[in-house]
C-alpha atoms as a PDB file:
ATOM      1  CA  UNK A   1     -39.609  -4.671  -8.111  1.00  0.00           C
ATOM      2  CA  UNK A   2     -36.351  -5.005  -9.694  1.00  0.00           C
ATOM      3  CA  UNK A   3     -35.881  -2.108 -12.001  1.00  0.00           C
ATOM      4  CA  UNK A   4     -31.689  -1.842 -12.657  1.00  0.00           C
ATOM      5  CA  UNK A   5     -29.655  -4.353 -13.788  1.00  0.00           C
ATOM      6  CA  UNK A   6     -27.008  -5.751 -11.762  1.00  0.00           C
ATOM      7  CA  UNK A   7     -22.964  -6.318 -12.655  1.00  0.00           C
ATOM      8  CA  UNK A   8     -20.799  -8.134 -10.600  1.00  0.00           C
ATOM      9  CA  UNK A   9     -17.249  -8.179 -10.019  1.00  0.00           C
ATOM     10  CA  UNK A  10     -15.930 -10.946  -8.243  1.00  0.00           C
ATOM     11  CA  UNK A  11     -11.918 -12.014  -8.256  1.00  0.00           C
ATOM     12  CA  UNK A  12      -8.813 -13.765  -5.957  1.00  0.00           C
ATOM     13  CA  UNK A  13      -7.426 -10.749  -3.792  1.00  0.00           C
ATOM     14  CA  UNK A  14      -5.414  -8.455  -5.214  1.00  0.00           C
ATOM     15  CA  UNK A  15      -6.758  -9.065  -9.053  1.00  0.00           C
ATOM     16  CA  UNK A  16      -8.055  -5.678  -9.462  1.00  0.00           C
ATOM     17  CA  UNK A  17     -11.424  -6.235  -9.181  1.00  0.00           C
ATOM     18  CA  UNK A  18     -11.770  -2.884  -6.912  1.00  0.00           C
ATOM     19  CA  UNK A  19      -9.943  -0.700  -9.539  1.00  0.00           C
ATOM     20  CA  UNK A  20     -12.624  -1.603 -11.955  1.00  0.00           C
ATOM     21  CA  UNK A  21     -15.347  -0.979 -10.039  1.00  0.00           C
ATOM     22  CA  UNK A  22     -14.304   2.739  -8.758  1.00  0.00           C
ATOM     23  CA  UNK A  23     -13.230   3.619 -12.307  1.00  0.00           C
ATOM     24  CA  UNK A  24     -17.196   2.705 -13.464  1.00  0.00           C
ATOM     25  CA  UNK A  25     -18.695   4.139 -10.767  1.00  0.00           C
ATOM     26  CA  UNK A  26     -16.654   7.482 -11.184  1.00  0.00           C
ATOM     27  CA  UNK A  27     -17.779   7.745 -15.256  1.00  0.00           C
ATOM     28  CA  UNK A  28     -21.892   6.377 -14.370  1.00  0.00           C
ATOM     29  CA  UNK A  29     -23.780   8.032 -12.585  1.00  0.00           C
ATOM     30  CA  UNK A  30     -26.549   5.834 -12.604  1.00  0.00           C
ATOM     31  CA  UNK A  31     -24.511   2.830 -11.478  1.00  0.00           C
ATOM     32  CA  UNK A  32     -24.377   2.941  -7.664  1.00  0.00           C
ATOM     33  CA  UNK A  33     -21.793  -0.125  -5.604  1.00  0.00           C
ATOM     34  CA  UNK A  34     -23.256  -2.281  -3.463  1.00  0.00           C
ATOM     35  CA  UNK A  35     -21.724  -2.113   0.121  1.00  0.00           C
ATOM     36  CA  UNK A  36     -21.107  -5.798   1.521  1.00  0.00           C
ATOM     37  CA  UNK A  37     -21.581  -6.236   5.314  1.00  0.00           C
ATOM     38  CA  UNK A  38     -18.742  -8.131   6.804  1.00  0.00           C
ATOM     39  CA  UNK A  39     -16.868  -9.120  10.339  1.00  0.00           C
ATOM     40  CA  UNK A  40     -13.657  -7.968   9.721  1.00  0.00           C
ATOM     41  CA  UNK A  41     -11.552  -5.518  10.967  1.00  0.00           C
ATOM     42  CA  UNK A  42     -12.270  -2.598   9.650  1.00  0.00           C
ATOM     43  CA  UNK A  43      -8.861  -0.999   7.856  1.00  0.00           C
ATOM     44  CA  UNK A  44      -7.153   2.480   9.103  1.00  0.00           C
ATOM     45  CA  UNK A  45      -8.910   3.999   5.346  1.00  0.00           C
ATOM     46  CA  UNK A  46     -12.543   2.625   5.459  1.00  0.00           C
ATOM     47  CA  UNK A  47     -15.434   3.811   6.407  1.00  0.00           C
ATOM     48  CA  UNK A  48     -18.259   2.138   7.986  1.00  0.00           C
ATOM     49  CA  UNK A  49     -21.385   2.726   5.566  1.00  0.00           C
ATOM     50  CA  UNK A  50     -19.074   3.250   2.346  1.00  0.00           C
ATOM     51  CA  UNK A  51     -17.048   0.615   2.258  1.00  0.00           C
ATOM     52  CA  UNK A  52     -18.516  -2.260   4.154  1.00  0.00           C
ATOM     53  CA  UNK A  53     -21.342  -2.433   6.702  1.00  0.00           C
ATOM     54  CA  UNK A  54     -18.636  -3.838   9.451  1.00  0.00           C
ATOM     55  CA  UNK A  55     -20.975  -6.036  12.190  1.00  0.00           C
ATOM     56  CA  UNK A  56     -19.599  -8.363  15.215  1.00  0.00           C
ATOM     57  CA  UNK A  57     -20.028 -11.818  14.511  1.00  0.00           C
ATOM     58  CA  UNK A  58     -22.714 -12.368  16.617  1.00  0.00           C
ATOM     59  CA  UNK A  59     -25.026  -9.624  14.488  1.00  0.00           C
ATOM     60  CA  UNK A  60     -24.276 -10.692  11.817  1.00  0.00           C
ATOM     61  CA  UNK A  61     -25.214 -14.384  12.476  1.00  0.00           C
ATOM     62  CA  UNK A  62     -28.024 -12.634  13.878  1.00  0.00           C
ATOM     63  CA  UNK A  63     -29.137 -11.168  10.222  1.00  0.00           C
ATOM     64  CA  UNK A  64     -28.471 -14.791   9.014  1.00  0.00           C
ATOM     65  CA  UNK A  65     -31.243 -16.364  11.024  1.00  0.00           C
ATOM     66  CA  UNK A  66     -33.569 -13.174  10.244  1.00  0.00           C
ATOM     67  CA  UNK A  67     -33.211 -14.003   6.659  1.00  0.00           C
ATOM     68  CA  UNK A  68     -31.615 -10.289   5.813  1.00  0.00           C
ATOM     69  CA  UNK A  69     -29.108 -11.342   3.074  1.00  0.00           C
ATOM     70  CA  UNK A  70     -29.525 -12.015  -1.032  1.00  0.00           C
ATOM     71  CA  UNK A  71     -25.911 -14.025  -0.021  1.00  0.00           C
ATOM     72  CA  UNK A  72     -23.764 -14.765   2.786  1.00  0.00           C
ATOM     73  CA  UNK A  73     -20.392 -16.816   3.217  1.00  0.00           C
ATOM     74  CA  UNK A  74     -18.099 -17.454   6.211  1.00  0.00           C
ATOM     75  CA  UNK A  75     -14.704 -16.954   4.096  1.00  0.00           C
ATOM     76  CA  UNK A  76     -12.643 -18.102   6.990  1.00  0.00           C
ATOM     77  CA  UNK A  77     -13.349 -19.347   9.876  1.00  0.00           C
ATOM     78  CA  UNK A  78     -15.341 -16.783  11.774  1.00  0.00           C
ATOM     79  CA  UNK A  79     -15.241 -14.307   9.427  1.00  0.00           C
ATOM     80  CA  UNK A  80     -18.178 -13.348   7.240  1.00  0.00           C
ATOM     81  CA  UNK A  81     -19.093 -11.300   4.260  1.00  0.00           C
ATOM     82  CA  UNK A  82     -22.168 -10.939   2.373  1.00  0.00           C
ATOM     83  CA  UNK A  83     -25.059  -8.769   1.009  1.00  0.00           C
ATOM     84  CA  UNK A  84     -28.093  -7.201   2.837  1.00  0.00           C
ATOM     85  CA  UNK A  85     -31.250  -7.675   1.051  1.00  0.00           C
ATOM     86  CA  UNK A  86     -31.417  -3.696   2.220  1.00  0.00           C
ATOM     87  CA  UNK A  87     -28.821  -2.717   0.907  1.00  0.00           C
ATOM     88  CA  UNK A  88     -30.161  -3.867  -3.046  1.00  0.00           C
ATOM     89  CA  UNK A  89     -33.891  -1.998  -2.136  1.00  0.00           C
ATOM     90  CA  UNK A  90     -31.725   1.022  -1.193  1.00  0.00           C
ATOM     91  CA  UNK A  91     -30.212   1.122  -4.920  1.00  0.00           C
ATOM     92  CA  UNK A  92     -33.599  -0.130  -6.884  1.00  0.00           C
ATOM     93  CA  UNK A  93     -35.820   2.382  -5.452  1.00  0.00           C
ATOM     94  CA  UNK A  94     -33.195   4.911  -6.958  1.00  0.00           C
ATOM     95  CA  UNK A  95     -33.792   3.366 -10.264  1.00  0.00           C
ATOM     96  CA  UNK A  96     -30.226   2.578 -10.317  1.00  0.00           C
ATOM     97  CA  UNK A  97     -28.289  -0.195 -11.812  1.00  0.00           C
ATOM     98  CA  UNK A  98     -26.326  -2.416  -9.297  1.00  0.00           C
ATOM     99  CA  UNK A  99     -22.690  -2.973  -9.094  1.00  0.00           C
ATOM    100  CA  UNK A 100     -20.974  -5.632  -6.906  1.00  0.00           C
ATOM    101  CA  UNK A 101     -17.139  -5.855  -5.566  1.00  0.00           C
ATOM    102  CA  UNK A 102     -17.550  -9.502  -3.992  1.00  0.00           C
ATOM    103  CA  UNK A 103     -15.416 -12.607  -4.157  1.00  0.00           C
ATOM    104  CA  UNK A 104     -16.010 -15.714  -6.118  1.00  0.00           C
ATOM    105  CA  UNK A 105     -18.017 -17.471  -4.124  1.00  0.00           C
ATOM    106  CA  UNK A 106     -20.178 -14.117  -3.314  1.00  0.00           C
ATOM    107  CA  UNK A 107     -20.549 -13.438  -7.161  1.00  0.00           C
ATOM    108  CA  UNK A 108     -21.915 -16.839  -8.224  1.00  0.00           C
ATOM    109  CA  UNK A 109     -24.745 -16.828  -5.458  1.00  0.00           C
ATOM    110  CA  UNK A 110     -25.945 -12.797  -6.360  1.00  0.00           C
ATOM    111  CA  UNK A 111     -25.956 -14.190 -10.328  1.00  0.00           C
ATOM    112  CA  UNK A 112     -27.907 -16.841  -9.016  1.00  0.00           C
ATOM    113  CA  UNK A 113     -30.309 -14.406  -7.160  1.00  0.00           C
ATOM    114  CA  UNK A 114     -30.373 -11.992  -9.909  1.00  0.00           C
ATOM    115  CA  UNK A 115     -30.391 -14.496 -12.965  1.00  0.00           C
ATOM    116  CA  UNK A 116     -30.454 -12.762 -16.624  1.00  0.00           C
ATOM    117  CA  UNK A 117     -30.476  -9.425 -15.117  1.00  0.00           C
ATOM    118  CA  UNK A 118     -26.855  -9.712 -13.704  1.00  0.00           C
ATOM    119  CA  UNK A 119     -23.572  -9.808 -15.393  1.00  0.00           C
ATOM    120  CA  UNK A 120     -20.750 -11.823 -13.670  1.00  0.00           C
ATOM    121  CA  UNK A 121     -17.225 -10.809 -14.923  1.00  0.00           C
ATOM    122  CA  UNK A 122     -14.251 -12.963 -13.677  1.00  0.00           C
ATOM    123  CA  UNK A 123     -11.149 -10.567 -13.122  1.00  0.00           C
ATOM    124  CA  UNK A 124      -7.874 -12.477 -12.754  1.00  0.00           C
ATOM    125  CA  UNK A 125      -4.364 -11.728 -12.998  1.00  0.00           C
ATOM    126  CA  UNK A 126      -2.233 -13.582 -15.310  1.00  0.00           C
ATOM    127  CA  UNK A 127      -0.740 -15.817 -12.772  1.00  0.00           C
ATOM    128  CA  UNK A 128       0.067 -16.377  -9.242  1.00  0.00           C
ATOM    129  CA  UNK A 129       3.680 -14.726  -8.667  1.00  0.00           C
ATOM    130  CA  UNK A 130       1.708 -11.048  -9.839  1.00  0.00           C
ATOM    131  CA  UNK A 131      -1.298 -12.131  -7.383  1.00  0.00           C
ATOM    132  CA  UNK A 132       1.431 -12.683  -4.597  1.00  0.00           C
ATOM    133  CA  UNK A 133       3.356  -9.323  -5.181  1.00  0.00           C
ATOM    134  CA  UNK A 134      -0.249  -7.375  -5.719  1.00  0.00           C
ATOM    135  CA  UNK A 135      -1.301  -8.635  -2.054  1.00  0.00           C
ATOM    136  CA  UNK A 136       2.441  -7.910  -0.766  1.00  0.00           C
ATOM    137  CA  UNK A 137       2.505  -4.656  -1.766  1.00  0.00           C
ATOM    138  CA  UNK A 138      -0.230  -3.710   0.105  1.00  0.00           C
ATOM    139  CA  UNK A 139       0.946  -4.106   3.395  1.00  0.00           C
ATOM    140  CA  UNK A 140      -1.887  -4.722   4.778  1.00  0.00           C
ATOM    141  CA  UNK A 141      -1.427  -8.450   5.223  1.00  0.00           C
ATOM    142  CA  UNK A 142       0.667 -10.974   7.743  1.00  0.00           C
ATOM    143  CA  UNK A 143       2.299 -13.530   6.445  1.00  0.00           C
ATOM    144  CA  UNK A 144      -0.125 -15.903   7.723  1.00  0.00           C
ATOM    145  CA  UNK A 145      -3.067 -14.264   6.218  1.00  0.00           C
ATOM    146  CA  UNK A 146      -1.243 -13.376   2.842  1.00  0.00           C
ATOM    147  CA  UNK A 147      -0.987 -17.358   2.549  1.00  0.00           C
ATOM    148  CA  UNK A 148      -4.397 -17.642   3.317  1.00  0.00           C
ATOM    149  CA  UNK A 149      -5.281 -15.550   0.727  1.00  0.00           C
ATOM    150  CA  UNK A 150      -2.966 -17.021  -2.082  1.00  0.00           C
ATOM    151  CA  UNK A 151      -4.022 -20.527  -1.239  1.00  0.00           C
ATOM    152  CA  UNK A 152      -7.671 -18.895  -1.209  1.00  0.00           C
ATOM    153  CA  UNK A 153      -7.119 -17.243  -4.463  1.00  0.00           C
ATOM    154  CA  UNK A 154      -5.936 -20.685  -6.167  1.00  0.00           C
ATOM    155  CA  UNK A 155      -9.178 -22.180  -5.479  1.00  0.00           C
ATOM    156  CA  UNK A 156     -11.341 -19.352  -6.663  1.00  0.00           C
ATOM    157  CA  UNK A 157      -9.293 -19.677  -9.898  1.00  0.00           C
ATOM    158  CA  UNK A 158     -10.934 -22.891 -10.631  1.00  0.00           C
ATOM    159  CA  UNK A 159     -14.672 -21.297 -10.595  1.00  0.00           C
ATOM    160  CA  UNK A 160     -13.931 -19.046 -13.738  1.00  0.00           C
ATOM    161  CA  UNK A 161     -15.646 -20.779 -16.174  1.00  0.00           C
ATOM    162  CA  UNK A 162     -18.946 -20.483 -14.175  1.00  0.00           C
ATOM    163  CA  UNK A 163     -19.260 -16.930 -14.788  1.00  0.00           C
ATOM    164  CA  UNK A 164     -20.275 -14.887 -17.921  1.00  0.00           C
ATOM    165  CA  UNK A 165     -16.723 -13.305 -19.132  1.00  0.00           C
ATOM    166  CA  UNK A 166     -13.544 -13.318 -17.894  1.00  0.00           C
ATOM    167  CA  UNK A 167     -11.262  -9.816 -17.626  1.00  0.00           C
ATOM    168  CA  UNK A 168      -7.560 -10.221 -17.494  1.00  0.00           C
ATOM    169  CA  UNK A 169      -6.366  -7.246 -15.460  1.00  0.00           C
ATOM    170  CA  UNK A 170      -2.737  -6.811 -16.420  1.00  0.00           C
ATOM    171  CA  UNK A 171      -2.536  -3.764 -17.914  1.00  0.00           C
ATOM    172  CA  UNK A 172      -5.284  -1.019 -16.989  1.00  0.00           C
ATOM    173  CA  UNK A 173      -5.267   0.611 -20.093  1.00  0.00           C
ATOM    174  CA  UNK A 174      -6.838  -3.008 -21.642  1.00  0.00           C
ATOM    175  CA  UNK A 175      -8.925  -3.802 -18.470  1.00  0.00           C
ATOM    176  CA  UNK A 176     -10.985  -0.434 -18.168  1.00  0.00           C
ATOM    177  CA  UNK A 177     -11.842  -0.039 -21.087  1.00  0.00           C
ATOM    178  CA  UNK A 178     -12.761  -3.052 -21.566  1.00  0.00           C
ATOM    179  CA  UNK A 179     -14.453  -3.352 -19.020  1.00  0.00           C
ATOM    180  CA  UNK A 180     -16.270  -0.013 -19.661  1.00  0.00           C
ATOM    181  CA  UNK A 181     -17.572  -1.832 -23.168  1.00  0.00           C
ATOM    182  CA  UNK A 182     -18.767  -4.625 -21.334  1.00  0.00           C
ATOM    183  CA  UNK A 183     -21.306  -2.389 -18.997  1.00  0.00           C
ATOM    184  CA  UNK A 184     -22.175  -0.472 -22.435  1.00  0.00           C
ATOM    185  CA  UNK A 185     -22.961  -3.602 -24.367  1.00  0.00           C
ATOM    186  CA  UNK A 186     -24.754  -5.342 -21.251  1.00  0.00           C
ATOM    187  CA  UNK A 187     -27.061  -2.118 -20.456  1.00  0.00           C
ATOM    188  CA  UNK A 188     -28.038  -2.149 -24.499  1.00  0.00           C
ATOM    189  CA  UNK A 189     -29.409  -5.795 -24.019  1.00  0.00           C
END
């Protein structure tokens, strides 16, 4: 059934990891991104369908016990993310290649699912104070949830060497192009 290959992108908030994906999916056509369902708020820019599939909690633990996801997680407590097992027959039947924006976590379970036909890139910062001021200068977090998601992201950090290659995203004239040969060189396999 399977006829794309599948790359995923997983990172701590505020690595980049989003910024990579949008700059391949702008330059491949054939490369379509995989839309994560989640319970969070939705934010002021997103849209529901493009972004994320945004369900209540109690549909999505709904999906969960009809056995509609490749992967799900409860990140914190009450709040889940994962991906529909629609949502990957949506982008096969195209004949597309899949591309995934998930965290850590997320991105381990799809390579699992997807096995030699996925490629999991690690994207990381090159340390914690540029993770902090990255999620800062959003302004889309409280201080509570910003330390969530630093103390989050220093776990995560830890499950790097379980993935195929690691992308230091520090400069994005390195990291897109980089990046960019890595599709290349995976699609050629």
């Amino acid at each position: 059934m399977q006829s794309g290959k599948a790359f995923i992108f997983s990172a701590p908030s505020g690595s980049g990891k989003t910024t990579i994906v949008k700059y391949l999916l702008g330059k491949y056509p054939e490369l379509e991104f995989s839309i994560s369902a989640a319970t969070r708020q939705k934010r002021p820019e997103e849209v529901n369908g493009k972004d994320y599939y945004f369900f209540s909690q109690q549909d999505f633990e709904e999906r969960i016990k009809n056995d509609e996801f490749i992967e799900y997680e409860e990140v914190y407590e009450g709040s889940y993310y994962g991906t529909l097992k629609s949502e990957i027959d949506r982008i096969w039947a195209k004949g597309h290649h899949v591309i995934f924006d998930v965290d850590v976590k997320g991105g381990l379970n799809i390579k699992k699912f997807f096995g030699d036909k996925a490629l999991a890139i690690f994207v990381k910062v090159p340390d914690m104070t540029t993770l902090s001021s990255r999620l800062k200068n959003r302004g889309t977090e409280t201080p509570e949830s910003l330390q969530k998601r630093i103390d989050k992201a220093e776990y995560e950090m830890s499950f790097e060497d379980q993935f195929d290659t690691t992308i230091v995203n520090d400069n994005l004239e390195v990291s897109l192009p980089e990046s960019e040969k890595l599709y290349m060189n995976f699609l050629s396999k």
